[in-house]
C-alpha atoms as a PDB file:
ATOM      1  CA  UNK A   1     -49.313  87.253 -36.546  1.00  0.00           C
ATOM      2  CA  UNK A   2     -46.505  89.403 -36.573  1.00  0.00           C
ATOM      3  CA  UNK A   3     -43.571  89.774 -33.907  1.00  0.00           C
ATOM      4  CA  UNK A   4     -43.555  92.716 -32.102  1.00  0.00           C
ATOM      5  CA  UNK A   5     -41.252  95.121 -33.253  1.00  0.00           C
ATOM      6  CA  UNK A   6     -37.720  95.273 -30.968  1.00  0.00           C
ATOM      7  CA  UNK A   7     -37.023  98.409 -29.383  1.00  0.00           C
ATOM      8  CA  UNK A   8     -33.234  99.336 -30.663  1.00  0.00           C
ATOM      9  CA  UNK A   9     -32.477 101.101 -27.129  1.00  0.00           C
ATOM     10  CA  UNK A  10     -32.963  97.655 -25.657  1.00  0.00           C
ATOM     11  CA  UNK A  11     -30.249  95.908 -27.922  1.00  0.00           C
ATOM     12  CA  UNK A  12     -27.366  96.312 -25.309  1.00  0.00           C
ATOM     13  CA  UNK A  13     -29.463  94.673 -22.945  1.00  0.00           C
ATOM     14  CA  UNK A  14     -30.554  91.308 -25.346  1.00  0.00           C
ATOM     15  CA  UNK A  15     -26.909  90.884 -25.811  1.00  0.00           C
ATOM     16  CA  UNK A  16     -25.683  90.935 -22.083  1.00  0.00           C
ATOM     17  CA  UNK A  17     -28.900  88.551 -21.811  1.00  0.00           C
ATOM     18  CA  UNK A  18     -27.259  86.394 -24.489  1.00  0.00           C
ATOM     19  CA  UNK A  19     -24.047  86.466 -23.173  1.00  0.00           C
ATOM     20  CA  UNK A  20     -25.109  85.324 -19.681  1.00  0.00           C
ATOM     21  CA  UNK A  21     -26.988  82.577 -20.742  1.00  0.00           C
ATOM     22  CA  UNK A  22     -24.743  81.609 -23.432  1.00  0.00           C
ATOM     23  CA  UNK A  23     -21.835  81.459 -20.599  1.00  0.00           C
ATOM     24  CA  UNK A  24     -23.855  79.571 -17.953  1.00  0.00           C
ATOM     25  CA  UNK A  25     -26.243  77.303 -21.012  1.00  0.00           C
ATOM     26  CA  UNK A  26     -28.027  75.272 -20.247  1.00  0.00           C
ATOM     27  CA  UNK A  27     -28.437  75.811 -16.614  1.00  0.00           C
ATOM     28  CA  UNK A  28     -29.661  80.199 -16.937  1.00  0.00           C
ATOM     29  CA  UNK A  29     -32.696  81.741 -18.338  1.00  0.00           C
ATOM     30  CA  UNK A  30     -32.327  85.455 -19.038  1.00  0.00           C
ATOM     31  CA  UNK A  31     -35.494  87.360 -18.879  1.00  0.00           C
ATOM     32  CA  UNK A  32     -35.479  91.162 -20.226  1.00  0.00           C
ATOM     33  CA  UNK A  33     -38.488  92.801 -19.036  1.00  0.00           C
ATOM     34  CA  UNK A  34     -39.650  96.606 -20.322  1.00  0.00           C
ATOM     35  CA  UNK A  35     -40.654  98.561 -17.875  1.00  0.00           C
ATOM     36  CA  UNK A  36     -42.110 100.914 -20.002  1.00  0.00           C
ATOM     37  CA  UNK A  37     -44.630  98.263 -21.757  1.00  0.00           C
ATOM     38  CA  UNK A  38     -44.715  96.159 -19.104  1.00  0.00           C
ATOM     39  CA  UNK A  39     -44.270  93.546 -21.925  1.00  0.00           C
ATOM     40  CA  UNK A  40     -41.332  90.696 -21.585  1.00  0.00           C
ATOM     41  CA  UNK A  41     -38.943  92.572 -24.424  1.00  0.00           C
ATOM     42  CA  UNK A  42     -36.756  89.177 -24.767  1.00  0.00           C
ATOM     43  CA  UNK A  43     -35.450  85.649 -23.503  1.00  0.00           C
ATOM     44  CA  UNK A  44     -32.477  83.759 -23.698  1.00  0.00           C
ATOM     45  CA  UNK A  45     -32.470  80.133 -23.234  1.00  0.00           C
ATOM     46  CA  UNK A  46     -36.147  79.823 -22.385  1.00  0.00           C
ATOM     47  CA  UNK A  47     -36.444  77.412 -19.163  1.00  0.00           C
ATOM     48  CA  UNK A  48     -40.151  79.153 -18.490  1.00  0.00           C
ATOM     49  CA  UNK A  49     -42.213  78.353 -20.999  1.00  0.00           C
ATOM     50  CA  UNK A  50     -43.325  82.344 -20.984  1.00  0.00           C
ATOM     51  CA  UNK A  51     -43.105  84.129 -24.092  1.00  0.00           C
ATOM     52  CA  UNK A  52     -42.453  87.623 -25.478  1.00  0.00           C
ATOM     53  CA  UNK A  53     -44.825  89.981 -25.371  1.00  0.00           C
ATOM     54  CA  UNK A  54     -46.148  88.327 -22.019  1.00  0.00           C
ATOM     55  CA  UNK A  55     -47.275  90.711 -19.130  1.00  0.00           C
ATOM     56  CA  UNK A  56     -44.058  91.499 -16.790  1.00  0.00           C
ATOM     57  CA  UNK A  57     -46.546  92.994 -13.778  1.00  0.00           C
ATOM     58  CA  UNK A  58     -43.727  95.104 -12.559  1.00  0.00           C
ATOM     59  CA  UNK A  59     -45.571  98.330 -12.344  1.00  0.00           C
ATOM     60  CA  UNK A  60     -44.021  98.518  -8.571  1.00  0.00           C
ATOM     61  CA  UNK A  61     -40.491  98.918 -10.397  1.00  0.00           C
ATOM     62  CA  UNK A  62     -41.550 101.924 -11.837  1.00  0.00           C
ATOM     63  CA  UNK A  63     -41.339 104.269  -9.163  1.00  0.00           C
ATOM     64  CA  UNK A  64     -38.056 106.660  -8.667  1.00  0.00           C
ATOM     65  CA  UNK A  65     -37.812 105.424  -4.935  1.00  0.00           C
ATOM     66  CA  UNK A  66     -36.756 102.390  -6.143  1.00  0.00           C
ATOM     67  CA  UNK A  67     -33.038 102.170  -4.926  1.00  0.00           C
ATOM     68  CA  UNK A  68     -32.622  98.526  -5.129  1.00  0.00           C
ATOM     69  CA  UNK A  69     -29.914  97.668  -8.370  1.00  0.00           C
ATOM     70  CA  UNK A  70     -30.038  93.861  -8.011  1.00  0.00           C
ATOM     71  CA  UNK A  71     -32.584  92.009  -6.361  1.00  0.00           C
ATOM     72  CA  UNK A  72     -31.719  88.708  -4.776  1.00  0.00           C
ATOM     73  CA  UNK A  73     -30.943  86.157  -4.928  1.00  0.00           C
ATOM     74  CA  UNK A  74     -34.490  84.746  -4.249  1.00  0.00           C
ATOM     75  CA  UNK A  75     -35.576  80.797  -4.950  1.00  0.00           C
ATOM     76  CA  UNK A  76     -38.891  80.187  -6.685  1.00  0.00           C
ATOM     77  CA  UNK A  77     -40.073  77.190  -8.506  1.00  0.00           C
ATOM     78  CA  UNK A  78     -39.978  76.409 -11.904  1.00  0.00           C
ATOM     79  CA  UNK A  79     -43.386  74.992 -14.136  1.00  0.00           C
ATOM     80  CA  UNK A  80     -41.617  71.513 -14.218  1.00  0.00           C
ATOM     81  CA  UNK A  81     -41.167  71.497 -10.147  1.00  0.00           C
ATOM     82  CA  UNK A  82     -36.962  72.271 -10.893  1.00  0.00           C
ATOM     83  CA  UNK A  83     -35.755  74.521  -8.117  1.00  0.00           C
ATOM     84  CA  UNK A  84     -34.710  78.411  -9.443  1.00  0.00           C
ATOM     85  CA  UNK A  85     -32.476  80.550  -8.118  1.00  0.00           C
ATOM     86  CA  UNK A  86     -32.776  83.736  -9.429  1.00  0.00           C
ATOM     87  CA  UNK A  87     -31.377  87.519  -9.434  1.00  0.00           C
ATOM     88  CA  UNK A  88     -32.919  90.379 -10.846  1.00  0.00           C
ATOM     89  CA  UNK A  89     -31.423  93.713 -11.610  1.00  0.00           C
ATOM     90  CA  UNK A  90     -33.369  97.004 -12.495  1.00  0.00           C
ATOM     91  CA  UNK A  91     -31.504  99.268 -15.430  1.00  0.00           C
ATOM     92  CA  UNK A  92     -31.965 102.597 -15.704  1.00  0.00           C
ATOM     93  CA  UNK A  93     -31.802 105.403 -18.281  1.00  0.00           C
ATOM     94  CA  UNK A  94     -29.086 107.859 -18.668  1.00  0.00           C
ATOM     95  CA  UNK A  95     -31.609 110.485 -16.367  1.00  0.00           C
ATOM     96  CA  UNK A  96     -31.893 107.389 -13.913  1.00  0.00           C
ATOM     97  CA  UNK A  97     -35.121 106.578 -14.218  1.00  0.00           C
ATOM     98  CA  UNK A  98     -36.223 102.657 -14.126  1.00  0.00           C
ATOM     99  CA  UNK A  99     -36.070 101.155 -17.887  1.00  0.00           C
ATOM    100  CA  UNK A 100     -35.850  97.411 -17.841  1.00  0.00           C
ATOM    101  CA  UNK A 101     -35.320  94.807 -15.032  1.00  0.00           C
ATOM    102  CA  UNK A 102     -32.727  91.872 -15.658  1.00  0.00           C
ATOM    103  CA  UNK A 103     -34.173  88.218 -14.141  1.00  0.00           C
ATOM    104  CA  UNK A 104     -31.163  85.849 -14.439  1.00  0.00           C
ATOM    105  CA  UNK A 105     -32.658  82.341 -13.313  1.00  0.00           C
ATOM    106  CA  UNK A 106     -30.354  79.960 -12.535  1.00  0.00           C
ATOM    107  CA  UNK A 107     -31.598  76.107 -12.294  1.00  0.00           C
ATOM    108  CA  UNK A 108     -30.038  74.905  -9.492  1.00  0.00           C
ATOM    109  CA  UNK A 109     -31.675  71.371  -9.288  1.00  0.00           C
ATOM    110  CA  UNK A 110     -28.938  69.537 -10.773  1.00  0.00           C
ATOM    111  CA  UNK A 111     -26.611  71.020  -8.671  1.00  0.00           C
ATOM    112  CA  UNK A 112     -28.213  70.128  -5.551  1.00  0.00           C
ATOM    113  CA  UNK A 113     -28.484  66.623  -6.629  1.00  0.00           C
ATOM    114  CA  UNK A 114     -25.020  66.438  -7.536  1.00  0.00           C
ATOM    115  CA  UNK A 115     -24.605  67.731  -4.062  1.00  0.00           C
ATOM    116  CA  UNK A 116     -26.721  65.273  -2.769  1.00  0.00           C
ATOM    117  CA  UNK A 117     -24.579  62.316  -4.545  1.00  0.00           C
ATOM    118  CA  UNK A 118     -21.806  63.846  -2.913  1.00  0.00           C
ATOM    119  CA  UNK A 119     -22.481  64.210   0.294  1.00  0.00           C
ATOM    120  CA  UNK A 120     -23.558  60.488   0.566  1.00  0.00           C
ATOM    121  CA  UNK A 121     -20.596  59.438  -1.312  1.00  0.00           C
ATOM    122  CA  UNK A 122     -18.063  61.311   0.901  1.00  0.00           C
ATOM    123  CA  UNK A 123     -20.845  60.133   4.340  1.00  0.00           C
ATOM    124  CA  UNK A 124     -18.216  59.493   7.353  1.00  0.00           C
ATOM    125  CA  UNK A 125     -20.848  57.161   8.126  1.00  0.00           C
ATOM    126  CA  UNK A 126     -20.136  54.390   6.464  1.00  0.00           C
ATOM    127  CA  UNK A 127     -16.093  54.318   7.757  1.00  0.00           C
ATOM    128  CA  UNK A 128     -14.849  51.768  10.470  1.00  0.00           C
ATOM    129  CA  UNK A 129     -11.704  52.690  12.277  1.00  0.00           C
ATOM    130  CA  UNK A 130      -8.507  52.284  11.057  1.00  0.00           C
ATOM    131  CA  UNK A 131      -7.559  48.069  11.381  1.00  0.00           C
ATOM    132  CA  UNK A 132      -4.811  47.874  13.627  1.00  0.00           C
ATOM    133  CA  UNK A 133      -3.961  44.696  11.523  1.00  0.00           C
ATOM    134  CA  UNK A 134      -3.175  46.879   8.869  1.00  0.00           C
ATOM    135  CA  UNK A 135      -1.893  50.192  10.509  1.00  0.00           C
ATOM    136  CA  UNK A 136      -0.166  49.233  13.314  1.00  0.00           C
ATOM    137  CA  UNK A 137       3.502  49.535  11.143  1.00  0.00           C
ATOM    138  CA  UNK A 138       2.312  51.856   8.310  1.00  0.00           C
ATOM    139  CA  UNK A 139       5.267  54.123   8.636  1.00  0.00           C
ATOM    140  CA  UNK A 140       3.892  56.216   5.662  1.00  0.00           C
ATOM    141  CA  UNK A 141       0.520  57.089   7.407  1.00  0.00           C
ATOM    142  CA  UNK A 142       2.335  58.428   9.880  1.00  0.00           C
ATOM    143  CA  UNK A 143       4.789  60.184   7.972  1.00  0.00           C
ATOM    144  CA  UNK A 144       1.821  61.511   6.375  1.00  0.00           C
ATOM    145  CA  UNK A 145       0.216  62.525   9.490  1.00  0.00           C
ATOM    146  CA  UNK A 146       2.883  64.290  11.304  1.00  0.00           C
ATOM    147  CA  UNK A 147       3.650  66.163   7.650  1.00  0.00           C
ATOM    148  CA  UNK A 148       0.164  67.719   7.312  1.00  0.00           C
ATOM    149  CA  UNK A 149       0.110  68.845  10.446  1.00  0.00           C
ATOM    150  CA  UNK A 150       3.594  70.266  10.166  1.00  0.00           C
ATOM    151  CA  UNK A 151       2.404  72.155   7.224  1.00  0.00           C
ATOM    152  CA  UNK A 152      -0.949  73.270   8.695  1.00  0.00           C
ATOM    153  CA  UNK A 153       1.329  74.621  11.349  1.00  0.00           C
ATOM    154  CA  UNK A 154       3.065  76.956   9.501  1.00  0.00           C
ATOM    155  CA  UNK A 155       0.393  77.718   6.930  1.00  0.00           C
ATOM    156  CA  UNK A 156       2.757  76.054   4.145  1.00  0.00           C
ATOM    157  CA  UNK A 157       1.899  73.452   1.440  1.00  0.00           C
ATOM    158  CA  UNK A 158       4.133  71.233   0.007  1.00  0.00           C
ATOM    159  CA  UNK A 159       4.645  73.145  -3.665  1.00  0.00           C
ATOM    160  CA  UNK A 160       5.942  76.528  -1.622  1.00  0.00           C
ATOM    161  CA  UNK A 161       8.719  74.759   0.502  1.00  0.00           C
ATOM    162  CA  UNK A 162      12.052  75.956   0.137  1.00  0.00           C
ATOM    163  CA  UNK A 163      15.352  74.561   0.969  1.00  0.00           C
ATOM    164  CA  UNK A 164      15.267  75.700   4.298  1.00  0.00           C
ATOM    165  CA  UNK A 165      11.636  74.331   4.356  1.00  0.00           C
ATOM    166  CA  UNK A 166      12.448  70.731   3.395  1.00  0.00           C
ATOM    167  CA  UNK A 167      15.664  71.026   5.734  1.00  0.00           C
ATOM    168  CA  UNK A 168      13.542  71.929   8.453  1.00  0.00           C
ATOM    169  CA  UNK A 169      10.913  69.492   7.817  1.00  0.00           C
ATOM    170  CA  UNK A 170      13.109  66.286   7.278  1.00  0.00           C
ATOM    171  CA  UNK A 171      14.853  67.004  10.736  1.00  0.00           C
ATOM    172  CA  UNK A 172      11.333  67.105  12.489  1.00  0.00           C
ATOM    173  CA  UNK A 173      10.277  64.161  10.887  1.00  0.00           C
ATOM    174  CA  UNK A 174      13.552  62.361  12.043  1.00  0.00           C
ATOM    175  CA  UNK A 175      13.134  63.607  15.735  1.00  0.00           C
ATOM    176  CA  UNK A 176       9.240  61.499  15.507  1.00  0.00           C
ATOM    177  CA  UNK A 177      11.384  58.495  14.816  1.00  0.00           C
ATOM    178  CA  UNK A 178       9.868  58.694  10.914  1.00  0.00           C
ATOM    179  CA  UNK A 179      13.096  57.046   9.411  1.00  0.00           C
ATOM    180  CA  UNK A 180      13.112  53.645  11.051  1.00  0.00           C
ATOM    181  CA  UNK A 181      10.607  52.738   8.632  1.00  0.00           C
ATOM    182  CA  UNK A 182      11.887  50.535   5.370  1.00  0.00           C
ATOM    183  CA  UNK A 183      12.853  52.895   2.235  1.00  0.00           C
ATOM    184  CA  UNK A 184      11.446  55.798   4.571  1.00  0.00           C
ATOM    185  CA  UNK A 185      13.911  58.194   3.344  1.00  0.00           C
ATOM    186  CA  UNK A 186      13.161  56.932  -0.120  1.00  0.00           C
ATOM    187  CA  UNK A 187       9.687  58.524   0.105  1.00  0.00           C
ATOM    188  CA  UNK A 188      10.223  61.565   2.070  1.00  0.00           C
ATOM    189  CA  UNK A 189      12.617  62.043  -0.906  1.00  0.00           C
ATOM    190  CA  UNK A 190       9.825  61.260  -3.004  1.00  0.00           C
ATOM    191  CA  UNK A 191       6.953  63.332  -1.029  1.00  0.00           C
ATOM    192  CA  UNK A 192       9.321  66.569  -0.593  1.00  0.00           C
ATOM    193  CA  UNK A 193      10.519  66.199  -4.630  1.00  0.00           C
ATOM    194  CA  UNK A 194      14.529  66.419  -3.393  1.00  0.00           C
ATOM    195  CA  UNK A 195      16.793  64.200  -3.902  1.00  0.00           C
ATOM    196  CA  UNK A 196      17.540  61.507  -1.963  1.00  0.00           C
ATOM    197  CA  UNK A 197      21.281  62.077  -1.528  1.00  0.00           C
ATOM    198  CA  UNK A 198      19.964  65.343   0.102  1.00  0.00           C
ATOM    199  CA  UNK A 199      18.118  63.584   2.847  1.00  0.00           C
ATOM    200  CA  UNK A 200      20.920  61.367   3.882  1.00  0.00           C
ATOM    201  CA  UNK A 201      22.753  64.631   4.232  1.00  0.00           C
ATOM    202  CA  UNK A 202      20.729  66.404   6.424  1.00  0.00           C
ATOM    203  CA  UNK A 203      20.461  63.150   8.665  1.00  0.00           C
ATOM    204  CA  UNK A 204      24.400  62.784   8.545  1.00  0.00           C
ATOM    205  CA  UNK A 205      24.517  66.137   9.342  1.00  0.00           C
ATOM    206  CA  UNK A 206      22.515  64.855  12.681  1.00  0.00           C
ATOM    207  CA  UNK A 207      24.744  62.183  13.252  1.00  0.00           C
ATOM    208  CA  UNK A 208      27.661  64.362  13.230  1.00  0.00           C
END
């Protein structure tokens, strides 16, 4: 049996279908759909199992009170029980009038499981408190802390500080007692990426 011969005013269409699913592979099926036939024109990456030439029943689309230019995005369910998410867009000829319709189907099972791994992996549930034993003198957690929350303050983060910034930041981390730790002004040095010659002289420049 021979294939049905392509319409060449569809050819724009195939390749944005190609292009999508080429760009999103393996995850999106692309399903052109002529409006005209009511015949499936064309499919990229087949996840479906439907065919061209297969009925599109889309006769509603044909109407000129349709308004809708993208449709969605709607779930359905694929043959192999996958879960779809899917978008479909209706293209029109230069007088306006309803040509094709665009299903992109996105299979989003994978993601959701991924998801799924993720959210138990990161589960608060499974934490305990903080051991006293082991963060009752961890100067650097609470260097940590009182940093983040300086930053969150002010809507900074740690790449956009500038001099005045760091200045700033190393005297308010002095005045919560931060450099009685051990080597603490090591690692601020270290955390803020200054020297540490430059932190000794903003706290000598407390001193004095």
């Amino acid at each position: 049996m021979n294939a049905p011969e392509k319409d060449p005013a569809m050819d724009n269409y195939r390749a944005i279908a190609d292009a999508i699913a080429t760009l999103f592979f393996p995850h999106a099926e692309v399903v052109l759909h002529d409006l005209r036939t009511q015949k499936i024109d064309y499919i990229a990456n087949n996840l479906s199992k439907r065919e061209v030439g297969d009925d599109a029943a889309l006769e509603d689309m044909l109407s000129d009170d349709v308004s809708e230019r993208n449709i969605g995005p709607y779930e359905k369910l694929n043959w192999d029980g996958q879960k779809i998410r899917s978008l479909s867009s209706v293209l029109r000829d230069s007088d306006g009038h309803p040509l094709a319709v665009l299903c992109i189907n996105l299979n989003i099972s994978l993601f959701e499981n991924a998801k799924a791994a993720l959210d138990l992996f990161l589960s608060p549930s499974k934490l305990i408190p903080q051991p006293d034993s082991l963060f009752r003198d961890d100067w650097q957690e609470r260097i940590n802390t009182f940093l983040h929350a300086w930053l969150r303050e002010r809507q900074l983060s740690l790449n956009l500080l500038t001099r005045d910034h760091k200045r700033e930041l190393v005297l308010a981390l002095h005045a919560e007692g931060a450099f009685k730790g051990k080597s603490a002004s090591n690692y601020v040095a270290n955390v803020l990426n200054m020297g540490r010659a430059t932190v000794y002289k903003h706290l000598k420049e407390l001193k004095g």
